[in-house]
N, C-alpha and C. Protein backbone atom coordinates (compact mmCIF):
# COMPACT_ATOMS: atom_id res chain seq x y z
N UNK A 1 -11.29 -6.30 -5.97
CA UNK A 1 -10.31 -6.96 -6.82
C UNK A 1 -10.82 -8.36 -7.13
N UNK A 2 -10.68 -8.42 -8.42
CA UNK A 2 -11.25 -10.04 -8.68
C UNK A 2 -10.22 -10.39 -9.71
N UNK A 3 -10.02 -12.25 -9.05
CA UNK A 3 -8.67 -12.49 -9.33
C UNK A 3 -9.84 -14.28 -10.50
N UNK A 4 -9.99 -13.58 -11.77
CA UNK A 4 -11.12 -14.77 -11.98
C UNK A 4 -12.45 -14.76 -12.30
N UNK A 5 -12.99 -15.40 -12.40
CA UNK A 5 -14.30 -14.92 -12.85
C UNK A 5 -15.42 -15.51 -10.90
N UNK A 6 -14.97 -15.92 -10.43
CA UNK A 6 -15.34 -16.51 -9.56
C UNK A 6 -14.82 -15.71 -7.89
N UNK A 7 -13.22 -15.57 -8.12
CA UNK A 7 -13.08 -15.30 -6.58
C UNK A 7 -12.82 -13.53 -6.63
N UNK A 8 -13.40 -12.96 -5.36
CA UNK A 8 -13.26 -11.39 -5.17
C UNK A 8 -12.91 -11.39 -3.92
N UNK A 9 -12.27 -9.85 -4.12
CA UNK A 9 -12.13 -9.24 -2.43
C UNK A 9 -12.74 -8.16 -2.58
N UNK A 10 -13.28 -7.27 -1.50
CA UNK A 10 -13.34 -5.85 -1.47
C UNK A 10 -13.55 -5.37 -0.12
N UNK A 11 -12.64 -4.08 0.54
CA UNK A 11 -12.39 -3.87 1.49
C UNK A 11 -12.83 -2.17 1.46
N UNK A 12 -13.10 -1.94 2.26
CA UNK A 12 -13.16 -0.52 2.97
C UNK A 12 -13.23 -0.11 4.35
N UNK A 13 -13.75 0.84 4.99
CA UNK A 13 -14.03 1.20 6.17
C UNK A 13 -15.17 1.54 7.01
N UNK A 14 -15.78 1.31 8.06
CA UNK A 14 -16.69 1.86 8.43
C UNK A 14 -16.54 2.52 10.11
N UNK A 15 -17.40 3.47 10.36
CA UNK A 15 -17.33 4.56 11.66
C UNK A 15 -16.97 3.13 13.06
N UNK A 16 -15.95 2.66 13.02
CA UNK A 16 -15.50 1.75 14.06
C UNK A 16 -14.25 1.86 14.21
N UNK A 17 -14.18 1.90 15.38
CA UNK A 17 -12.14 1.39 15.54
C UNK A 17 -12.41 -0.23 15.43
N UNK A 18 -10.92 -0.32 15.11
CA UNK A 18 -10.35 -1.99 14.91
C UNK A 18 -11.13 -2.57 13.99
N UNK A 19 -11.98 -2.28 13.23
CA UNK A 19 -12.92 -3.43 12.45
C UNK A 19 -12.60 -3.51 11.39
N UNK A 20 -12.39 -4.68 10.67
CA UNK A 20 -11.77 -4.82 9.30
C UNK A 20 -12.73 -5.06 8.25
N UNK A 21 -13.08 -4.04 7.70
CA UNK A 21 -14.09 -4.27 6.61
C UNK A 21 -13.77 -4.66 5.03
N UNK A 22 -13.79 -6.33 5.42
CA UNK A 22 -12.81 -7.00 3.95
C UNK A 22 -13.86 -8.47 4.02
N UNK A 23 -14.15 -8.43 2.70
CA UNK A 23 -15.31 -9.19 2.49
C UNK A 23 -14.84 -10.18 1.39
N UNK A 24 -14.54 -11.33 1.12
CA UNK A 24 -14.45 -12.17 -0.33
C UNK A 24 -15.25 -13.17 -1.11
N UNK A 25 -15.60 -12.81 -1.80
CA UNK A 25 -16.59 -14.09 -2.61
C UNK A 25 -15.64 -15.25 -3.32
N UNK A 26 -16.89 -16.65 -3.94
CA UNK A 26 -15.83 -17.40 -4.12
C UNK A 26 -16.86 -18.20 -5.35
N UNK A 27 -18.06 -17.02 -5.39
CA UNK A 27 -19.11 -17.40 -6.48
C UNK A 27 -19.45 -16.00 -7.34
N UNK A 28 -18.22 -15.04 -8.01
CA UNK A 28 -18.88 -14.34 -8.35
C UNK A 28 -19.54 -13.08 -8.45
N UNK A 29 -19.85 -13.14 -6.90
CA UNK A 29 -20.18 -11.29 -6.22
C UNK A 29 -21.33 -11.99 -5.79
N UNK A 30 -22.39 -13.09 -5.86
CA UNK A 30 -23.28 -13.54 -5.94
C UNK A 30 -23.72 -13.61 -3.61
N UNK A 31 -22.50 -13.91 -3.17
CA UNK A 31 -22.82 -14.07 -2.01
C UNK A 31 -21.19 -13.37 -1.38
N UNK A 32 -21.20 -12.66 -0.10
CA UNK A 32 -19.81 -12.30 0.34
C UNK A 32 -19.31 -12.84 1.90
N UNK A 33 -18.93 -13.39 2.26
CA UNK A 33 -18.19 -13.70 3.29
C UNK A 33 -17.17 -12.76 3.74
N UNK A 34 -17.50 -12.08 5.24
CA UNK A 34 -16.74 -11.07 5.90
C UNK A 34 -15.25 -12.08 6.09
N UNK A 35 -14.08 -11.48 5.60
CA UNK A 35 -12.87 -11.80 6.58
C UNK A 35 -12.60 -11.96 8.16
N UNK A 36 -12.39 -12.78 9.02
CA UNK A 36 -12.47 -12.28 10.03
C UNK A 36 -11.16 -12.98 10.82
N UNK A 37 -9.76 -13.52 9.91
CA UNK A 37 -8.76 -13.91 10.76
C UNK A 37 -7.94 -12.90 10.64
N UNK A 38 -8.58 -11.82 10.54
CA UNK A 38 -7.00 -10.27 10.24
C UNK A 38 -7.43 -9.41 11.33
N UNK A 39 -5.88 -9.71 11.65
CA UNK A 39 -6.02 -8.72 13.09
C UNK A 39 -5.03 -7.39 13.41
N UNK A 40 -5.32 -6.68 13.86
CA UNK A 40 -4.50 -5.75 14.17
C UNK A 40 -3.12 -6.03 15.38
N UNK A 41 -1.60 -5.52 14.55
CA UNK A 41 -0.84 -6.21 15.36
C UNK A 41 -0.50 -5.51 16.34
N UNK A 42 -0.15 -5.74 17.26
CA UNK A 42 0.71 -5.50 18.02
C UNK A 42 1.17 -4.02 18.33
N UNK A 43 0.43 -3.48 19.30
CA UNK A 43 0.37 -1.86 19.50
C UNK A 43 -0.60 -0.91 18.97
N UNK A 44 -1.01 -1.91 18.10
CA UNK A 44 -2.42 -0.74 17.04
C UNK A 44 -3.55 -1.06 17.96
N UNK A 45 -4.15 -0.15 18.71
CA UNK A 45 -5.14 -0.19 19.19
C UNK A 45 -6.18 1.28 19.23
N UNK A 46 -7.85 1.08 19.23
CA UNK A 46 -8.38 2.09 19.16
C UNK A 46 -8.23 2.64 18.00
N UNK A 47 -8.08 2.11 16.73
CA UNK A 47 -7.57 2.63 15.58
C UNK A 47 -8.65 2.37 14.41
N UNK A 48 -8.85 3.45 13.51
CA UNK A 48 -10.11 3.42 12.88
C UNK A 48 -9.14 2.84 11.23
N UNK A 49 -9.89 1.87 10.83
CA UNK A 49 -9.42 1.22 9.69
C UNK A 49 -9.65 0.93 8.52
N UNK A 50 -9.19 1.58 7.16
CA UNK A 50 -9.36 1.89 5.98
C UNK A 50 -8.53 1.06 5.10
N UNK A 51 -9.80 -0.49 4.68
CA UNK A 51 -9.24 -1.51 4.12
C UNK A 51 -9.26 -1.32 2.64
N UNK A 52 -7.85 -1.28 1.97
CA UNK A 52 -7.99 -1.19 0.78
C UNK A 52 -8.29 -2.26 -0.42
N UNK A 53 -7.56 -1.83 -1.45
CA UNK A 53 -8.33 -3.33 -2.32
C UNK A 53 -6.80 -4.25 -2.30
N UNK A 54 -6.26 -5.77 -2.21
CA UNK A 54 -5.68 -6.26 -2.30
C UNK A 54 -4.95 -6.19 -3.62
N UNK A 55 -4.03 -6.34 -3.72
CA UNK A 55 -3.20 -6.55 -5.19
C UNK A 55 -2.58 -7.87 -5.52
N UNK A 56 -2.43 -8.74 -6.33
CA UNK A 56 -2.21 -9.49 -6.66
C UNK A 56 -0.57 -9.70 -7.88
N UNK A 57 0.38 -10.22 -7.01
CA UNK A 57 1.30 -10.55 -7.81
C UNK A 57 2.18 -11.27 -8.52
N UNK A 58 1.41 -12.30 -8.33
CA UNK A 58 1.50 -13.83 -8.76
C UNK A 58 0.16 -14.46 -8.73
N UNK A 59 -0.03 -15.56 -9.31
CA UNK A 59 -1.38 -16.72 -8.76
C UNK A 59 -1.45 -17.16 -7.30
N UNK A 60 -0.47 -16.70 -6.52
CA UNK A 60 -1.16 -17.17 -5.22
C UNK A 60 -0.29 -15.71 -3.74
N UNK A 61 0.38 -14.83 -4.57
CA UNK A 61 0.90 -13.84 -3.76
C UNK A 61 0.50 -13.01 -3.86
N UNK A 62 -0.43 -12.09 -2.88
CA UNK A 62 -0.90 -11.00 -2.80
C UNK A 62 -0.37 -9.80 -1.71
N UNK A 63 -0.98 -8.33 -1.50
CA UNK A 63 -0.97 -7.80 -0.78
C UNK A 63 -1.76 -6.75 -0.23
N UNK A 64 -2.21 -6.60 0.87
CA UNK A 64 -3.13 -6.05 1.70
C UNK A 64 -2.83 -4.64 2.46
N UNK A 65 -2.59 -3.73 1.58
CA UNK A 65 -2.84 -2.29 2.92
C UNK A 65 -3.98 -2.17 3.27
N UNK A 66 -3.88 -1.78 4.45
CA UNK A 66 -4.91 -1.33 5.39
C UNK A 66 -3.79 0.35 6.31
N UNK A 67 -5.03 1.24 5.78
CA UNK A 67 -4.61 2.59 6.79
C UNK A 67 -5.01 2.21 8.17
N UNK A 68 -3.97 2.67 8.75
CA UNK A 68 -4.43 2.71 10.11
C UNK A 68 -4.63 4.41 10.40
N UNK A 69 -5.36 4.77 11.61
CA UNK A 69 -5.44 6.02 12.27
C UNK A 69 -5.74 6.05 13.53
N UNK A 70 -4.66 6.42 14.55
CA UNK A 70 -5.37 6.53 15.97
C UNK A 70 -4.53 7.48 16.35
N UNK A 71 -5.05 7.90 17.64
CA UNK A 71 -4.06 9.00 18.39
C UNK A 71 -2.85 9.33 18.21
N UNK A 72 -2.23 8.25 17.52
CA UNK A 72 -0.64 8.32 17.83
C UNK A 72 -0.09 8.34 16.39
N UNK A 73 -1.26 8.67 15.57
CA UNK A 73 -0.76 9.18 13.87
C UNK A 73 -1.47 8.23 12.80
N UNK A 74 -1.08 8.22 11.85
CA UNK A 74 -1.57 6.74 10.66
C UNK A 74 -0.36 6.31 9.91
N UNK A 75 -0.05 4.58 9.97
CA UNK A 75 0.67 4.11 9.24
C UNK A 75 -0.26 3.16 8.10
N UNK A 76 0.39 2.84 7.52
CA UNK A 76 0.08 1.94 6.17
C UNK A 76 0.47 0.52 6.85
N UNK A 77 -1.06 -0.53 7.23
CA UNK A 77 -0.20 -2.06 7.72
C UNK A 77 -0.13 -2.54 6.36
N UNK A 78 0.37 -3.84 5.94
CA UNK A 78 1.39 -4.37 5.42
C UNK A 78 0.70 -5.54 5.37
N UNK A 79 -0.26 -5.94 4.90
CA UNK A 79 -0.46 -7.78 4.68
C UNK A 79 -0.19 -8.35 3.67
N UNK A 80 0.11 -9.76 3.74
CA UNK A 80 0.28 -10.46 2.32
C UNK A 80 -0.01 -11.91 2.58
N UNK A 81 -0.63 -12.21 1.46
CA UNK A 81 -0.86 -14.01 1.41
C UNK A 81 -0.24 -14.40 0.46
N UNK A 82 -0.04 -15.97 1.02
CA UNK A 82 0.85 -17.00 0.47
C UNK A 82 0.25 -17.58 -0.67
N UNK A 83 -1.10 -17.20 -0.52
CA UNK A 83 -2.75 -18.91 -0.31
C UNK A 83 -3.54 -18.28 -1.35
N UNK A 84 -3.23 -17.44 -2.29
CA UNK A 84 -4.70 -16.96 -2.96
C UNK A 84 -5.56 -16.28 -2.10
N UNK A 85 -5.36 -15.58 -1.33
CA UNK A 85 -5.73 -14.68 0.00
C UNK A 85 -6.81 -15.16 0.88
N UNK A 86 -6.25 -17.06 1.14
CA UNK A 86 -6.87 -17.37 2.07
C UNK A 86 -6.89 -16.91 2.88
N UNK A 87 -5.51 -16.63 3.42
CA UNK A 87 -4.90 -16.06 4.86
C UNK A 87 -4.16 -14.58 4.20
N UNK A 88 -4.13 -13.95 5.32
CA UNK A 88 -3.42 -12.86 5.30
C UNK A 88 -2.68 -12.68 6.66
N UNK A 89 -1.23 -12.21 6.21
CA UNK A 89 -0.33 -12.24 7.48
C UNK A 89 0.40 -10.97 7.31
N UNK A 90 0.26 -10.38 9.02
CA UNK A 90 0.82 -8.72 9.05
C UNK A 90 2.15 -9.16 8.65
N UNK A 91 3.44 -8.46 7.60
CA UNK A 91 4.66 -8.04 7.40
C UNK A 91 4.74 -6.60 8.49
N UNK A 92 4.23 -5.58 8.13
CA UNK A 92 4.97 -4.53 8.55
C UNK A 92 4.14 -3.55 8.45
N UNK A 93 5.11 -2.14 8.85
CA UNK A 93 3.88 -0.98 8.91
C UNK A 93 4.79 0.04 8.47
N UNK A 94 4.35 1.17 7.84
CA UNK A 94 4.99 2.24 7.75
C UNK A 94 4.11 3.67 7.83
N UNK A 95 5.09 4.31 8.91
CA UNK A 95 4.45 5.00 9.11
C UNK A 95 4.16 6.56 7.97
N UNK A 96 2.95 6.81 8.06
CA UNK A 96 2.51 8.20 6.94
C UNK A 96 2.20 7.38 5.94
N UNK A 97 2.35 5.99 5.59
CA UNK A 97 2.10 5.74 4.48
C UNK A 97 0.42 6.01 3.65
N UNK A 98 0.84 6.73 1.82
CA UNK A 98 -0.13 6.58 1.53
C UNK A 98 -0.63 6.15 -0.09
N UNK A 99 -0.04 5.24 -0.38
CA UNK A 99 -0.02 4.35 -1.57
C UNK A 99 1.19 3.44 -1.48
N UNK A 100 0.52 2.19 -1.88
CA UNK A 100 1.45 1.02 -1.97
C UNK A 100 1.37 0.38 -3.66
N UNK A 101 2.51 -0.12 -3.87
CA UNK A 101 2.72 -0.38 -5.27
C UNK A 101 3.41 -2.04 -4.89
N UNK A 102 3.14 -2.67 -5.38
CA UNK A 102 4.08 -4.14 -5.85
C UNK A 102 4.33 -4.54 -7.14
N UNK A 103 5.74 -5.05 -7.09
CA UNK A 103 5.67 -5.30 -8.68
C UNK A 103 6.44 -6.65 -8.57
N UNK A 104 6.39 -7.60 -7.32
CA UNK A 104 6.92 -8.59 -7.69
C UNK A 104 6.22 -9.64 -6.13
N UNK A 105 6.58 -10.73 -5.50
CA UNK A 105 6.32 -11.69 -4.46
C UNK A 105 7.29 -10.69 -3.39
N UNK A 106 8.93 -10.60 -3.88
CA UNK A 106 9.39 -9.66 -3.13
C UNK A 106 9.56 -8.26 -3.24
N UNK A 107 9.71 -7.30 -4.19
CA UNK A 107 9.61 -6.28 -4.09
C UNK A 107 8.43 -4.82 -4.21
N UNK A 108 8.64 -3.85 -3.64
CA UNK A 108 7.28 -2.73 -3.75
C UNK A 108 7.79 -1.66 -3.23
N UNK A 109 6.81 -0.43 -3.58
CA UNK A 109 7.08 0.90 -3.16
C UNK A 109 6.42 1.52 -1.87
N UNK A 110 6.03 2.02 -1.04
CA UNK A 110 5.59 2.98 -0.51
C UNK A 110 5.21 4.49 -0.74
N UNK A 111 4.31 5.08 -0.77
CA UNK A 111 4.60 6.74 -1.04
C UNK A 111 4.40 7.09 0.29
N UNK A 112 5.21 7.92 1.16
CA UNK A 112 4.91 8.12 2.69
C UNK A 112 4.85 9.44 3.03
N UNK A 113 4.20 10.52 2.97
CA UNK A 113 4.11 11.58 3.43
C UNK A 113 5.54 12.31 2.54
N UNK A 114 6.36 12.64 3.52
CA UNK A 114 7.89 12.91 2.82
C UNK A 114 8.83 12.15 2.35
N UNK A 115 8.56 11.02 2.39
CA UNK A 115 9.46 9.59 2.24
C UNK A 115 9.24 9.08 0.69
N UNK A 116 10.18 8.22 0.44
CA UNK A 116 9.54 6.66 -0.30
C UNK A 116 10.27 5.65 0.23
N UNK A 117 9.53 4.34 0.50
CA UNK A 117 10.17 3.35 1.00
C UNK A 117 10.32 2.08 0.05
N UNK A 118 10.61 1.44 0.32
CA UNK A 118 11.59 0.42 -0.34
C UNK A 118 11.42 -0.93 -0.06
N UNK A 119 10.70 -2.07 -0.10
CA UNK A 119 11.08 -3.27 0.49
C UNK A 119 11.91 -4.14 -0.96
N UNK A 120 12.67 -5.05 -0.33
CA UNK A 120 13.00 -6.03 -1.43
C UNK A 120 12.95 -7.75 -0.51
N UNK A 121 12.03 -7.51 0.53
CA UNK A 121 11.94 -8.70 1.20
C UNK A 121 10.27 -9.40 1.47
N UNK A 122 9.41 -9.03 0.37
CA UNK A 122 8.22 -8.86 0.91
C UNK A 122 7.48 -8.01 1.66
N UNK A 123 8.15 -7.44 2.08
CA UNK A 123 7.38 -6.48 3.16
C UNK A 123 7.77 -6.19 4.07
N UNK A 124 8.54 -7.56 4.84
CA UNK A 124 9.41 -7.69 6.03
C UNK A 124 9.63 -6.17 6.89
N UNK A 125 10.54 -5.91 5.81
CA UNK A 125 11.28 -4.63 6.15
C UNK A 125 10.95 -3.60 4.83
N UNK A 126 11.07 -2.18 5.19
CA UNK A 126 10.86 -0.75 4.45
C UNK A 126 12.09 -0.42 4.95
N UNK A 127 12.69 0.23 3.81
CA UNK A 127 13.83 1.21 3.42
C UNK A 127 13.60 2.04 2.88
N UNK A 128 14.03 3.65 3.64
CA UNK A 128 13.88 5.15 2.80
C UNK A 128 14.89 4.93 1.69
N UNK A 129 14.26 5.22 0.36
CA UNK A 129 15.05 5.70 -0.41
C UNK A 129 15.67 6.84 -0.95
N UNK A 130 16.68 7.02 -0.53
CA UNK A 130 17.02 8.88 -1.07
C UNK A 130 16.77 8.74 -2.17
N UNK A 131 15.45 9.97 -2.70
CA UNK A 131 14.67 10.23 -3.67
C UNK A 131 15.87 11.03 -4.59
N UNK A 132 16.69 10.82 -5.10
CA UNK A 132 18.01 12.19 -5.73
C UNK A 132 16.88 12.81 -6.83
N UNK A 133 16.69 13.88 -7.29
CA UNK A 133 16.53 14.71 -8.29
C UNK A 133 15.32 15.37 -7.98
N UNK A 134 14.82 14.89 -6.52
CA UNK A 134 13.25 15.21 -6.12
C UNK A 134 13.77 16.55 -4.34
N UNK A 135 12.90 17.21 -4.53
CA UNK A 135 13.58 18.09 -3.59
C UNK A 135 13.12 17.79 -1.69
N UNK A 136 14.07 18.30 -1.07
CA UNK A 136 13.58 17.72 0.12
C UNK A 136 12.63 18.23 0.93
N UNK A 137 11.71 17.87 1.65
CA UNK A 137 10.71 18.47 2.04
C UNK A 137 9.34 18.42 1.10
N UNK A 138 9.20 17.60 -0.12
CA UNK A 138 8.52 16.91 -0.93
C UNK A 138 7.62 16.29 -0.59
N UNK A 139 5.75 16.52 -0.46
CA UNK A 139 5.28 15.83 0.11
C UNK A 139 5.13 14.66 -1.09
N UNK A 140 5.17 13.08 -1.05
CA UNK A 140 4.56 12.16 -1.56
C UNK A 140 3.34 11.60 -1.67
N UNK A 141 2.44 11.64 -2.97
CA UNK A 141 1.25 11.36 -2.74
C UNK A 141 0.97 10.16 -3.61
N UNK A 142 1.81 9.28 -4.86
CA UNK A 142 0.82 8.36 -5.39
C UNK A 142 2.64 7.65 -6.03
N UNK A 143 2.58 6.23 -5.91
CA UNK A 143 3.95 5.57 -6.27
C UNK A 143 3.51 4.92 -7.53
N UNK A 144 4.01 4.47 -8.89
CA UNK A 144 3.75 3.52 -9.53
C UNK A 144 5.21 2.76 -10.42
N UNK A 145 5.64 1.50 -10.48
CA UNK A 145 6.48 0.99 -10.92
C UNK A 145 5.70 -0.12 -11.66
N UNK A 146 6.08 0.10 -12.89
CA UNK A 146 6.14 -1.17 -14.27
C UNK A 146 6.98 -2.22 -14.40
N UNK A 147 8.10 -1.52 -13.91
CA UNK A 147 8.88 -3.11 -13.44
C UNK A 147 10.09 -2.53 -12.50
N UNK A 148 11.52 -3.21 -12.46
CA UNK A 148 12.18 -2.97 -11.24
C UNK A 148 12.77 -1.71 -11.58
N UNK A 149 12.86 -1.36 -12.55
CA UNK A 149 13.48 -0.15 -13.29
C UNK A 149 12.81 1.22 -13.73
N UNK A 150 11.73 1.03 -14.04
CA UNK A 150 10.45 2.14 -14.49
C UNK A 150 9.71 2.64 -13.57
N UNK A 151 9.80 3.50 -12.67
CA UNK A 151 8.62 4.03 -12.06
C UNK A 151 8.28 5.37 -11.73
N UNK A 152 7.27 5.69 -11.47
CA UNK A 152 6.71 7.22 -11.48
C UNK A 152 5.83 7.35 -9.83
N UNK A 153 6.64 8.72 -9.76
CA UNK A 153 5.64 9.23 -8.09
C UNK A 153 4.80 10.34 -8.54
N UNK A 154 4.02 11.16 -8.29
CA UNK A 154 3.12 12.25 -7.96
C UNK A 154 3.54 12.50 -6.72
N UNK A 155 4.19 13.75 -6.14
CA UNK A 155 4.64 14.66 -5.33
C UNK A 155 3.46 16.28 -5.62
N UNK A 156 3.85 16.81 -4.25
CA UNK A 156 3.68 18.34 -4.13
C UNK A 156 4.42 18.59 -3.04
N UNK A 157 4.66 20.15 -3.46
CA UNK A 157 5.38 21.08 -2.48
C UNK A 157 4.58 21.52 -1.19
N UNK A 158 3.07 21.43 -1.51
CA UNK A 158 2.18 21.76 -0.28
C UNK A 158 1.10 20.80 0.08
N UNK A 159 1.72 20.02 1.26
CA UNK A 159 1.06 18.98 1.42
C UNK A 159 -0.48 18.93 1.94
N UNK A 160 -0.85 20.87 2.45
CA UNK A 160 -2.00 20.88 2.78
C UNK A 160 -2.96 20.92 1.02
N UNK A 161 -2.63 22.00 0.39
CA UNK A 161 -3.37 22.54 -1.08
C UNK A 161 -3.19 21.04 -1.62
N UNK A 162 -1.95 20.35 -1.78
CA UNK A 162 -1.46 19.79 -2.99
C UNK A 162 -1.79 20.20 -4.43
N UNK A 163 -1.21 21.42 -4.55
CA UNK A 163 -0.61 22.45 -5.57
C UNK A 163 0.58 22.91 -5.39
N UNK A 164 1.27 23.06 -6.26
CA UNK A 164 1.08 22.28 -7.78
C UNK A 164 1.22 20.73 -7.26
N UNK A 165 0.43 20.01 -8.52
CA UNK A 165 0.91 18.45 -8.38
C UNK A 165 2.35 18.04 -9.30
N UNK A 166 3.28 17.85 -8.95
CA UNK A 166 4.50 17.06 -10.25
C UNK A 166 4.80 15.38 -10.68
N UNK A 167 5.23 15.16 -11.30
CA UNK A 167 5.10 14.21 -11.57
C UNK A 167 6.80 14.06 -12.10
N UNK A 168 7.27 12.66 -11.45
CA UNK A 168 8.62 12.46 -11.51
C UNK A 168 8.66 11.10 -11.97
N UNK A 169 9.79 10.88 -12.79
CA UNK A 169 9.70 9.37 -13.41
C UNK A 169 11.51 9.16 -13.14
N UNK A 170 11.34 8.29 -12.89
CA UNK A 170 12.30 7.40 -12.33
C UNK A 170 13.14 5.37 -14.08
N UNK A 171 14.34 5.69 -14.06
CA UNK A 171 14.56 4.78 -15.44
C UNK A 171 15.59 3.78 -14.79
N UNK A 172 15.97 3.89 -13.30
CA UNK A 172 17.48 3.44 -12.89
C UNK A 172 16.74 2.66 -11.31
N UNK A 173 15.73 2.43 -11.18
CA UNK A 173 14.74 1.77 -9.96
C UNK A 173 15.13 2.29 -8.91
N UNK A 174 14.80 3.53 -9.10
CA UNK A 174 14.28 4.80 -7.73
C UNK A 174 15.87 5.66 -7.47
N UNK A 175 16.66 5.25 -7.61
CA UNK A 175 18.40 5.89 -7.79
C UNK A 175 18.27 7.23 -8.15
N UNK A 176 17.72 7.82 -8.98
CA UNK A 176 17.44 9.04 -9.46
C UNK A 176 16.33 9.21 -10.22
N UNK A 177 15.76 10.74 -9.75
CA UNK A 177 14.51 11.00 -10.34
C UNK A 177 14.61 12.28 -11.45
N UNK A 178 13.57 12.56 -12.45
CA UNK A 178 13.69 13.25 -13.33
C UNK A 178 12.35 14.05 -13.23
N UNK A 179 11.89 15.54 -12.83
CA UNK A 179 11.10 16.47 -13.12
C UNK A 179 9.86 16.52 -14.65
N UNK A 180 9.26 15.34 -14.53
CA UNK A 180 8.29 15.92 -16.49
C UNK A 180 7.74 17.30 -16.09
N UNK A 181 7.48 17.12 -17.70
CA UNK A 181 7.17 18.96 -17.70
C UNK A 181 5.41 18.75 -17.88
């Protein structure tokens, strides 16, 4: 993600538990500096870590998933900076998560396995949203919102195949969903 002609992030994973592979330039792509004040909070341990790309939702508010995976399942952590992603600070985790959407400093989506979640506090906190018009037992695979009112999921009925894929759009900010054809 490059926020500029000058500053970047780019994150991924490599065969390690706990290691955060998130790198930012501040010339360009020309030279990269590893991140190294992001830590895993509190209970995540032994956990292999899949840093994604930051999103940006303002000039100086961003946000940071990182998959987690260890013995005890994979949640989606939750970072966000204040600073132009000097710093990054854990909000929260959800668990199964697997796409994150923001569309504001405080609000964003989750897509979570069978879920969708909800923050309207930054991150703080996730709220399930009863998905109405989407059926239950729905696996969730990809969230996107245009603004607080417009948004679209990608679901399937078989979360191993994911076949068929559907696609549901949402006009009332997640309250009820509608089947495209």
């Amino acid at each position: 993600t490059f926020r500029g002609v000058d500053h970047g992030w780019i994150g991924g994973s490599i065969p390690m538990t706990d290691a955060f592979h998130f790198y930012a330039t501040t010339d360009g792509g020309v030279t990269w500096t590893q991140e190294t004040d992001i830590s895993t909070p509190p209970g995540i341990s032994n956990a292999w870590l899949d840093v994604w790309q930051p999103t940006f939702v303002s000039a100086s508010v961003a946000y940071l998933p990182v998959r987690s995976l260890d013995s005890a399942g994979d949640q989606l952590l939750i970072y966000r900076s204040d600073d132009y992603g000097e710093t990054w600070v854990y909000q929260n985790a959800v668990e199964d998560g697997r796409a994150l959407d923001v569309i504001s400093a405080d609000e964003g989506w989750v897509a979570a396995d069978f879920a969708l979640y909800r923050t309207l506090d930054g991150g703080a906190t996730w709220a399930v949203v009863p998905a109405v018009g989407i059926p239950a037992g729905t696996f969730f695979l990809n969230v996107e919102f245009v603004d607080e009112l417009h948004g679209w999921v990608v679901t399937t009925p078989d979360g191993d195949t994911w076949e068929p894929l559907e696609l549901y759009r949402t006009t009332d900010g997640g309250v009820s969903w509608t089947l495209l054809p």
